[in-house]
Protein backbone atom coordinates (compact mmCIF):
# COMPACT_ATOMS: atom_id res chain seq x y z
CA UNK A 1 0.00 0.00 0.00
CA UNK A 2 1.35 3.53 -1.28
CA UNK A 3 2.21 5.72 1.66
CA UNK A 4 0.97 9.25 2.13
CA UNK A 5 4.08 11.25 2.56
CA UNK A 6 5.11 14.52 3.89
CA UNK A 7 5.33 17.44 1.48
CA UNK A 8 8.44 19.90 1.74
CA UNK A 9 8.08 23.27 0.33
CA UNK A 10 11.55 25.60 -0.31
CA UNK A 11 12.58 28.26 -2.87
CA UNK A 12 15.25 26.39 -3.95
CA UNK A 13 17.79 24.20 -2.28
CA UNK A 14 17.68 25.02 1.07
CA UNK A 15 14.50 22.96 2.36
CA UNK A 16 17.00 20.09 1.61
CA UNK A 17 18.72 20.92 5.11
CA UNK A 18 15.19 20.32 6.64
CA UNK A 19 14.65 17.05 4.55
CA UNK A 20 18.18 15.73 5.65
CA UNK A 21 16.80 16.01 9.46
CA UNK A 22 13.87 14.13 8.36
CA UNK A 23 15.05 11.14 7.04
CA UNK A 24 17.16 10.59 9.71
CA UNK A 25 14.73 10.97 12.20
CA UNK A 26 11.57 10.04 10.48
CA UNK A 27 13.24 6.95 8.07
CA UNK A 28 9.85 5.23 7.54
CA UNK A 29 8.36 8.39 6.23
CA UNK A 30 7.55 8.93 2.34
CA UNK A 31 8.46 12.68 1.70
CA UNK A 32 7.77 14.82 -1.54
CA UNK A 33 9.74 17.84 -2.23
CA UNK A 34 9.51 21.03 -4.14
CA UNK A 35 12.30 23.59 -4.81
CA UNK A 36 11.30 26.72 -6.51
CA UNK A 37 14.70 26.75 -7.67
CA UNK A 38 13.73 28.85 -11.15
CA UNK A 39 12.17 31.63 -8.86
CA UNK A 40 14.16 31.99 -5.89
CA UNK A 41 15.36 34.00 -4.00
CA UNK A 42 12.43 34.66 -2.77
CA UNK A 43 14.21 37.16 0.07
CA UNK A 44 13.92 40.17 -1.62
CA UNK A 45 10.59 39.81 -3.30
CA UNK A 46 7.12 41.42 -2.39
CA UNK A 47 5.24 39.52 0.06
CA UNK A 48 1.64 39.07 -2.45
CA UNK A 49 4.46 38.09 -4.46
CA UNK A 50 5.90 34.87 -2.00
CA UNK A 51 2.52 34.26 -0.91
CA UNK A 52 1.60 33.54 -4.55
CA UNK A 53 4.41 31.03 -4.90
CA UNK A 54 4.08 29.41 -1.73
CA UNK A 55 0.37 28.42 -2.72
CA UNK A 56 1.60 27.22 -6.26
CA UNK A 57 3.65 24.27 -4.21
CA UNK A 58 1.24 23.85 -1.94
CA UNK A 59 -1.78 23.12 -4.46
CA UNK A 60 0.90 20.54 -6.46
CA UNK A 61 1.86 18.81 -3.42
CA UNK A 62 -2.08 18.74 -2.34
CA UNK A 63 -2.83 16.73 -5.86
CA UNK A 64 -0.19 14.39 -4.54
CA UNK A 65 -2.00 13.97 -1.37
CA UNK A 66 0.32 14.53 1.14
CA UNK A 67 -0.87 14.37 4.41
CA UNK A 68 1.02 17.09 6.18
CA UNK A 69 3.01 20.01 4.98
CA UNK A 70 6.20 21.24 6.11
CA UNK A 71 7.09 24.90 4.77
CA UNK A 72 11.12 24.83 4.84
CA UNK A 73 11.39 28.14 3.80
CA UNK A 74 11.60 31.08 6.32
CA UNK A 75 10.39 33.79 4.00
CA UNK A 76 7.57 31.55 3.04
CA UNK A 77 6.52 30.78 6.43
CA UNK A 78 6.68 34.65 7.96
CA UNK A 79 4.65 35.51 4.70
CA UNK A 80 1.83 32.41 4.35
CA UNK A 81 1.58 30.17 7.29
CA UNK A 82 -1.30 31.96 8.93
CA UNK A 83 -3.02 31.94 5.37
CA UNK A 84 -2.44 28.24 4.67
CA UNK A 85 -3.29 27.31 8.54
CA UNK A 86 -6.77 28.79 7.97
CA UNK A 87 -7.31 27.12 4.79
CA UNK A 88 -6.34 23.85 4.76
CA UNK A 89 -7.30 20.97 6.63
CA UNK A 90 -4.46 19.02 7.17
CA UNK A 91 -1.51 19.87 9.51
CA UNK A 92 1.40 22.70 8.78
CA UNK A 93 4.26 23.23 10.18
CA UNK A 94 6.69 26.61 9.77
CA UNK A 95 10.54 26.63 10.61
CA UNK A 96 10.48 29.92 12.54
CA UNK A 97 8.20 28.58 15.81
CA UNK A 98 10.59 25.62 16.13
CA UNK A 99 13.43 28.07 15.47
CA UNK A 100 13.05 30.38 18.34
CA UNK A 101 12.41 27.99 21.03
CA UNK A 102 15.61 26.45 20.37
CA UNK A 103 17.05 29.51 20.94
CA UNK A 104 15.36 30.91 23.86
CA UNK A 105 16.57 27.27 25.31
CA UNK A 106 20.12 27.64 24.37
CA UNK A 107 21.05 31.35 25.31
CA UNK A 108 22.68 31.98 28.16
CA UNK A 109 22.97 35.71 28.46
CA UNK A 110 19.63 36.48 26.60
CA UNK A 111 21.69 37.40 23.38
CA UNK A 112 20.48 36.03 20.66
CA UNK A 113 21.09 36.49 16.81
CA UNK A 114 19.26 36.23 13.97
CA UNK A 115 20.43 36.11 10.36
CA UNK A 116 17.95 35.37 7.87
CA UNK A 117 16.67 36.83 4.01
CA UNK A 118 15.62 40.43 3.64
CA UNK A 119 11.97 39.28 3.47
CA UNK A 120 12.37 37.64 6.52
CA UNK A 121 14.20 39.89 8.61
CA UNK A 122 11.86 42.84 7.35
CA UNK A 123 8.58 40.76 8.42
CA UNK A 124 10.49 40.51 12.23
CA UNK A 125 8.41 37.42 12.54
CA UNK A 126 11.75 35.83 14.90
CA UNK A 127 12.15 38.21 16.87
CA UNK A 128 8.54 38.91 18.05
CA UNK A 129 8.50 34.97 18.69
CA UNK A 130 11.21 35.18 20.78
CA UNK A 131 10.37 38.23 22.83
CA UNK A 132 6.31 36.98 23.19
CA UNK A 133 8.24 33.76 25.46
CA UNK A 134 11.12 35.82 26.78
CA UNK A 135 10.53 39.36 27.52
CA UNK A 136 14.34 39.78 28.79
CA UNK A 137 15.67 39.13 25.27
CA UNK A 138 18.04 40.99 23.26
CA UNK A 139 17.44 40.23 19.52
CA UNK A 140 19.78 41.49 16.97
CA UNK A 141 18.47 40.77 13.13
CA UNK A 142 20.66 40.77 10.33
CA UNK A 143 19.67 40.27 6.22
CA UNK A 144 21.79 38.38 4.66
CA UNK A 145 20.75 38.39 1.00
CA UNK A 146 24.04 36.99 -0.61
CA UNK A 147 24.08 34.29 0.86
CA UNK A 148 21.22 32.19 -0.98
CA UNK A 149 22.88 32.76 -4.46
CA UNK A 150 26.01 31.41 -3.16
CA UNK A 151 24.24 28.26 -1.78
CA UNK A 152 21.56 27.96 -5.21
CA UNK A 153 24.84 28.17 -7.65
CA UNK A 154 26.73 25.63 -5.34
CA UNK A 155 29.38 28.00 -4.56
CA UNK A 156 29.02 27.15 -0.47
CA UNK A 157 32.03 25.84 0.49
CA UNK A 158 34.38 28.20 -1.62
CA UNK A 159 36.71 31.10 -1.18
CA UNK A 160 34.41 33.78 -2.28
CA UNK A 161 32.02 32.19 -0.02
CA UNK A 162 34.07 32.69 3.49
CA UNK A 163 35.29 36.27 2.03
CA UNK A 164 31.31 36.88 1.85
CA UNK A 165 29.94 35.47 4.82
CA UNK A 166 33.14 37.22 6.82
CA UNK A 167 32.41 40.22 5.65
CA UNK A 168 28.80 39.96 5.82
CA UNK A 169 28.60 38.87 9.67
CA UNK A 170 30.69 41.66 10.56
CA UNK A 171 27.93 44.07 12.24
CA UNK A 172 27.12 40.74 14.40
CA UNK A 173 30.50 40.58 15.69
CA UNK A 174 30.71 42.75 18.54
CA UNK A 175 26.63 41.94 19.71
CA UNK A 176 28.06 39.82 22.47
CA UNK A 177 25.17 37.38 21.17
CA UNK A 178 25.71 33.59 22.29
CA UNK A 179 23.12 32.35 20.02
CA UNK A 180 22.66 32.77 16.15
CA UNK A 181 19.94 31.74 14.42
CA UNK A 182 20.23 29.93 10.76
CA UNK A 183 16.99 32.16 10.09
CA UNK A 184 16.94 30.26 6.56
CA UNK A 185 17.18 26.83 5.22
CA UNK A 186 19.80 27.29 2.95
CA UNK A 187 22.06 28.42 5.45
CA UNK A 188 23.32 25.06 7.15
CA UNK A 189 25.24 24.51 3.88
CA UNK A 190 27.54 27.02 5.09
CA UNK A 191 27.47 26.36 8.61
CA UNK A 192 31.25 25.66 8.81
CA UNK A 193 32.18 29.27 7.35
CA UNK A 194 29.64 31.02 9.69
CA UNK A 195 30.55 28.84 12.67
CA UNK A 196 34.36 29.93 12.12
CA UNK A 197 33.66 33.80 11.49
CA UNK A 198 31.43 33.89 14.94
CA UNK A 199 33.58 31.48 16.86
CA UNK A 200 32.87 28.52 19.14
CA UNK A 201 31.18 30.62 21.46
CA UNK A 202 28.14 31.08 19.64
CA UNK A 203 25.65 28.46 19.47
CA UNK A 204 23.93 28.18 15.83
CA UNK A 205 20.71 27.27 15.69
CA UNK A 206 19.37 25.13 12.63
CA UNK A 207 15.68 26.47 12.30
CA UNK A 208 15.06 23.64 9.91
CA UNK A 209 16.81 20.57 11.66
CA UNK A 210 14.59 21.78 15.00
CA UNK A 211 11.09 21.90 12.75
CA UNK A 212 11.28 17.61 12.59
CA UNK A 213 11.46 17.29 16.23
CA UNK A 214 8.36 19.31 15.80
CA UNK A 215 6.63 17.11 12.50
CA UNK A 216 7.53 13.91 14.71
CA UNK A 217 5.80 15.22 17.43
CA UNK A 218 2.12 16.49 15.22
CA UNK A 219 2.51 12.86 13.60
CA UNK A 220 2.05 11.35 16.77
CA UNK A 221 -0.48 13.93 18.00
CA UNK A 222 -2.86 13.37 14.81
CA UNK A 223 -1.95 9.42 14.59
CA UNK A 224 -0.57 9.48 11.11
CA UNK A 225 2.97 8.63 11.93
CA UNK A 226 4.19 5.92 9.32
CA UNK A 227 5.28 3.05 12.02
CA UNK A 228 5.59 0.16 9.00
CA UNK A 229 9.52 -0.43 8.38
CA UNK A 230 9.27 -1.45 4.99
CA UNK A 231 11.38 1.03 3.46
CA UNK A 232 10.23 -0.72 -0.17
CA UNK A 233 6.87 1.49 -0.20
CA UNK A 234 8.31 5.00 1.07
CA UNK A 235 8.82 7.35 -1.62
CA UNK A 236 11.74 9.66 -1.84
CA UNK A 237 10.02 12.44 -4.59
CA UNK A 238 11.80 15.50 -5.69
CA UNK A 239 10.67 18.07 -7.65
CA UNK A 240 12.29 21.44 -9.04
CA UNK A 241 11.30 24.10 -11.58
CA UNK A 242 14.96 24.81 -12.65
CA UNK A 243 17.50 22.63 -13.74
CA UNK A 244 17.22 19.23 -12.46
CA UNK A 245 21.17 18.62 -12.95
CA UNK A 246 21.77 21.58 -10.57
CA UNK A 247 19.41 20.53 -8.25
CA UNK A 248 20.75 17.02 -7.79
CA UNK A 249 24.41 18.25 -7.77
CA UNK A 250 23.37 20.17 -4.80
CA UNK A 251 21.05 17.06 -3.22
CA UNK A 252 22.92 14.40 -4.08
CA UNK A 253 26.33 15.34 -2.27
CA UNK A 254 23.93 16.86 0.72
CA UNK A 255 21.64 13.94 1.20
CA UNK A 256 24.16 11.33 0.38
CA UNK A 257 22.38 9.88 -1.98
CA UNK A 258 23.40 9.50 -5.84
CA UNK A 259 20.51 7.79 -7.02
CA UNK A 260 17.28 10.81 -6.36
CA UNK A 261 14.23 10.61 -8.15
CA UNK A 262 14.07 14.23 -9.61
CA UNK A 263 11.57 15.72 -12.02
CA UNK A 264 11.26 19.26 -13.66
CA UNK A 265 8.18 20.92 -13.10
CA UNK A 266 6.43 24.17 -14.48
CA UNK A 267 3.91 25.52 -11.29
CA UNK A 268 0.53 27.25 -12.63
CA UNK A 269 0.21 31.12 -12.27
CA UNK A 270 -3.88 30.84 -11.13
CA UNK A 271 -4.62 32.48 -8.21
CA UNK A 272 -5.19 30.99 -4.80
């Protein structure tokens, strides 16, 4: 019997730090995935604009019935969650909830960082979260915006890439923060270059790798959790509306995985 898997929803590559976490914690699961690859970043565009795109992937991975759906994209979950919440009847889960407790749990002087895409750091969607559960807080927001490119055209672990996120991280540097927040999901793949520029001090927080915990826990809640361990019937599914040989250079060397089922897709432009 075909499995009704999770559906991941990214603007490009980066939801592919969140699927990572998920199949190692959540290996019976089937999980269908769809990078906007051909429209991100999705950072610096206008929110009607995100919110547009974000319901494109949704309505595909609806046709596929998924039964829940995990948006592994910060911009896209500041923008739409609320919207697809009230809309849809099956569970959804954002990366910037899961995010902030993390955070909140690992500061130690109330510091905390946040790096993250323009349209993310604009909507200030983390650091509200943070300072509704901990009114002593000290949030410090940063944009970011080079960073996706570097990750989308697989430039993340070379030189121009530590010259950029050096320079970039600079105004963070003397924040005294203990805890940073990877306020996107494409920024694990350069979590070694960030990590060195802040120092060992600093506690980075995967947004994305903390969502799962969160997933594993709504499966249980709703009783949908996929308990059967034959790994014949789960689905691995990914799906991207650039170029497919980009897309699994990227996923292949991330996941570990050579062999991904990949398909090139076109999303609709009707309105939702």
């Amino acid at each position: 019997m075909k499995k009704q898997a999770i559906g991941f929803i990214d603007s490009g590559v980066g939801g592919l730090t969140v699927v990572k976490e998920a199949m190692r914690q959540l290996p019976n699961e089937s999980i269908y995935y769809v990078g906007d690859t051909a429209r991100c970043p999705y950072g610096p565009r206008p929110e009607e604009q995100v919110r547009q795109f974000t319901w494109e992937m949704t309505h595909f991975l609806l046709n596929k019935d998924i039964k829940m759906l995990v948006i592994a994209c910060n911009t896209a979950t500041a923008v739409a969650l609320e919207d697809l919440k009230k809309k849809l009847a099956i569970p959804i889960i954002g990366v910037i909830l899961p995010g902030s407790r993390a955070a909140i749990k690992a500061t130690k002087n109330n510091r905390i960082g946040i790096i993250g895409t323009e349209g993310t750091v604009k909507s200030d969607k983390y650091k509200k979260m943070i300072q509704s559960k901990d009114t002593l807080a000290s949030v410090n927001s940063l944009a970011c915006p080079k960073f996706v490119p570097l990750v989308e055209s697989n430039e993340y672990g070379s030189a121009i890439a530590k010259k950029i996120v050096a320079e970039t991280l600079k105004p963070l540097k003397h924040k005294e923060i203990d805890t940073l927040i990877l306020g996107c999901t494409h920024y694990p793949l350069l979590r070694p270059i960030i990590q060195n520029v802040m120092g060992d001090s600093v506690t980075l927080i995967d947004s994305g790798a903390e969502t799962i915990s969160e997933v594993s826990t709504i499966l249980d809640y709703f009783n949908i959790a996929e308990l059967s361990k034959s790994k014949e019937v789960s689905e691995r599914k990914f799906y991207t509306t650039g170029s497919t040989q980009m897309f699994n250079d990227i996923a292949s060397e991330w996941l570990d995985n050579e062999a991904l089922d990949i398909e090139h897709i076109t999303l609709g432009t009707e309105k939702f």
